[in-house]
Protein backbone atom coordinates (compact mmCIF):
# COMPACT_ATOMS: atom_id res chain seq x y z
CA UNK A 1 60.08 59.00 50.58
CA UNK A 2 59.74 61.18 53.79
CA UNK A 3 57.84 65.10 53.13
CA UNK A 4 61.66 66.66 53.38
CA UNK A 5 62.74 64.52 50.71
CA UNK A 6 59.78 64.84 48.55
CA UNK A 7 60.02 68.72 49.47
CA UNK A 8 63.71 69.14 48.33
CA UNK A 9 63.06 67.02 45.25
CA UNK A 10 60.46 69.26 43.72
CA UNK A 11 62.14 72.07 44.69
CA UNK A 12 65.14 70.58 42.79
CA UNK A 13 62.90 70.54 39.66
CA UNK A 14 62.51 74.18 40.16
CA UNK A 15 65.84 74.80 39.92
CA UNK A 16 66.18 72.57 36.88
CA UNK A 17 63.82 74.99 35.37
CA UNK A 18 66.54 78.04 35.97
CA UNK A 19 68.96 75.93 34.18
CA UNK A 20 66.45 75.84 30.80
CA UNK A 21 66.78 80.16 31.10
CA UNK A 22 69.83 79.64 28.80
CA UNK A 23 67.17 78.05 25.72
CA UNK A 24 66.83 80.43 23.12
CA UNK A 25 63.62 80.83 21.85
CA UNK A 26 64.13 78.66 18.57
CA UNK A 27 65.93 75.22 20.69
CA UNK A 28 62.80 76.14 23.11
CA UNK A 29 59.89 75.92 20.49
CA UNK A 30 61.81 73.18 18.23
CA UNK A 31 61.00 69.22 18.92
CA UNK A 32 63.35 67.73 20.90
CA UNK A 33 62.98 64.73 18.08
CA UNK A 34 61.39 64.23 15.07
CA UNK A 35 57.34 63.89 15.34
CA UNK A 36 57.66 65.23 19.57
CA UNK A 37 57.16 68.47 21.33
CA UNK A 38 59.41 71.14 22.17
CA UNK A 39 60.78 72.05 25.46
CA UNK A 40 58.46 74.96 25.85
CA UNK A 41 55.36 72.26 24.85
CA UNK A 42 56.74 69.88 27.12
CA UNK A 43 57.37 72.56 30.20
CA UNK A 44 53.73 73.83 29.86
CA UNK A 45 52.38 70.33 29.63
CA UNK A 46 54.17 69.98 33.39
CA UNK A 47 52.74 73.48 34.40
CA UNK A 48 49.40 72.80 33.65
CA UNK A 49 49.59 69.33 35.51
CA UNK A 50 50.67 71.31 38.49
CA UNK A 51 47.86 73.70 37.93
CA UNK A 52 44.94 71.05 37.45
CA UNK A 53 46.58 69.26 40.34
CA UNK A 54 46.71 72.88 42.65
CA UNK A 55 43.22 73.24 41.65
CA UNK A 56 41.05 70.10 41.67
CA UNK A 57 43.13 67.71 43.09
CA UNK A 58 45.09 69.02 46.24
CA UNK A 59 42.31 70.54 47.78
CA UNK A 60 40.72 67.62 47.88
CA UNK A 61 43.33 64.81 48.59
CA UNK A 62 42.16 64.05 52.04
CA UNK A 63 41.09 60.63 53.89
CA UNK A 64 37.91 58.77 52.50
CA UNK A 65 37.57 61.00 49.51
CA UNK A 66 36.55 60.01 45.59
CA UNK A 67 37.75 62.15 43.45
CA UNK A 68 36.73 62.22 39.51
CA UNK A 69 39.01 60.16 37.42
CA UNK A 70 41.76 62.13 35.29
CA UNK A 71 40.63 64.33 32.49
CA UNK A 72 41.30 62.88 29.04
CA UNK A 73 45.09 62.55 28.64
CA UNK A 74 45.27 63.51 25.15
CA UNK A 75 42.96 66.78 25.06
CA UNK A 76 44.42 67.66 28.31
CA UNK A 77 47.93 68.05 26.53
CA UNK A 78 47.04 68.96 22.93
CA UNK A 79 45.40 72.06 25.03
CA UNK A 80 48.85 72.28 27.18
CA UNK A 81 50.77 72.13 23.95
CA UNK A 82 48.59 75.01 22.33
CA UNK A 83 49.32 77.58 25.51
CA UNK A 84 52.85 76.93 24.94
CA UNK A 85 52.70 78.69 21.07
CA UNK A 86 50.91 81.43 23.00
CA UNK A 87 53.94 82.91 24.82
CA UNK A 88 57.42 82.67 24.71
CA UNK A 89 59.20 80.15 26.96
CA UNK A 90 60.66 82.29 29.25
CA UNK A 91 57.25 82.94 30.22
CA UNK A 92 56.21 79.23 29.97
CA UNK A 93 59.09 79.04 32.51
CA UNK A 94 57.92 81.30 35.05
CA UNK A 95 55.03 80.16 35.00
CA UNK A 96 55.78 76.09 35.49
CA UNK A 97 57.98 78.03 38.42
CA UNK A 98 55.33 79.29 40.13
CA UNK A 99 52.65 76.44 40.05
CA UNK A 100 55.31 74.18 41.41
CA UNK A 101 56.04 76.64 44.45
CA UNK A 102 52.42 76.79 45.11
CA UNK A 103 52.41 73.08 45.31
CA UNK A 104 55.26 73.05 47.41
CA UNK A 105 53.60 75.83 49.77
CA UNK A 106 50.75 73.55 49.99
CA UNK A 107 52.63 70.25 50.61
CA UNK A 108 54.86 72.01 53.24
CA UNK A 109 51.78 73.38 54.98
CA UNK A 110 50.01 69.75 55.42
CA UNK A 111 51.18 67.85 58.62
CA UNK A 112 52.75 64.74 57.24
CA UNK A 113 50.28 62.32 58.96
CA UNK A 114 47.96 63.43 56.14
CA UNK A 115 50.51 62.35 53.71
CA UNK A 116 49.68 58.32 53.96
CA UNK A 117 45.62 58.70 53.98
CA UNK A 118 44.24 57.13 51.70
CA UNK A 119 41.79 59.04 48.81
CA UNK A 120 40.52 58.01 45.66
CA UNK A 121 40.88 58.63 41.94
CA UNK A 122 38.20 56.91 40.05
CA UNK A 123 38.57 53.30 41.49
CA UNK A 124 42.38 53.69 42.12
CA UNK A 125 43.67 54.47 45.42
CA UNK A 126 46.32 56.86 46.01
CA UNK A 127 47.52 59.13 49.00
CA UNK A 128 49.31 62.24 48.82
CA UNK A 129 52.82 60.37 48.89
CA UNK A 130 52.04 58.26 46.12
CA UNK A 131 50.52 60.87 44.47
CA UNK A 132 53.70 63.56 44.51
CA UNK A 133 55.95 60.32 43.99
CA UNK A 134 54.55 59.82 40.80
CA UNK A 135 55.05 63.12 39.99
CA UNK A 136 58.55 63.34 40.62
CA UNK A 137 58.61 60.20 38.03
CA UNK A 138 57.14 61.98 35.48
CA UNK A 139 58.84 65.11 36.11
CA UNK A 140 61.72 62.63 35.24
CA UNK A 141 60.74 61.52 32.41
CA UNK A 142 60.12 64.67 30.66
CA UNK A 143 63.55 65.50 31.74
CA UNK A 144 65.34 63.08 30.23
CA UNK A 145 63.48 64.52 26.78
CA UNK A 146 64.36 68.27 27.31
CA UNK A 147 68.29 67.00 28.39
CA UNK A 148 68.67 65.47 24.40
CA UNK A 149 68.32 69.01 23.11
């Protein structure tokens, strides 16, 4: 995927954040299925990606370097999931909004010859390419469980 294309696409997820405006607060905090998280749990699980990946990873993404491996998967999200019940999903919203434009601000602002160096996570390799493609996948994901409500 060339940066424009990778650009447009997460700026396409921000605008599939304007659509979820029209939640009210009790579709927004209610599981999308029985035993999973709400909207609002599942939109602050993808803000605070964003945010852990705006402030430990992108900084850092840059030829030659090791980076730690990923924080714990589950207590990373149970904490995600907790901020959510702190505030009401139109501010969950705003603020998924903004960590995303940051990242695109960032993304847009790195000369695309960077894009294909390769870095390290733990043992795996990555670049930032792979990195924001995977996102997009997950972003995807998560999609498909907020569109059921």
């Amino acid at each position: 995927m060339k940066k424009e294309e990778l650009l447009r696409a997460h700026g396409e997820y921000i605008q599939w954040l304007d659509t979820l405006t029209t939640l009210d607060e009790m579709t927004a905090n209610a599981p999308y299925a029985k035993g999973k998280w709400s909207p609002n749990e599942i939109i602050m699980h993808l803000a605070e990606w964003d945010r852990f990946t705006l402030e430990q990873r992108l900084p850092n993404m840059k030829e030659g370097e090791k980076l730690e491996r990923f924080p714990d998967f589950e207590t990373f999200n149970a904490k995600a999931a907790a901020l959510a019940h702190e505030q009401a999903f139109k501010e969950t919203l705003s603020f998924a909004k903004k960590q995303r434009q940051h990242i695109i601000e960032k993304l847009q602002q790195t000369n695309e010859i960077e894009w294909d160096k390769a870095f390290y996570i733990g043992e795996s390799k990555s670049s930032i390419r792979s990195y924001f493609t995977g996102f997009l996948e997950h972003d995807d994901h998560h999609r498909e469980q907020i569109s059921s409500v």
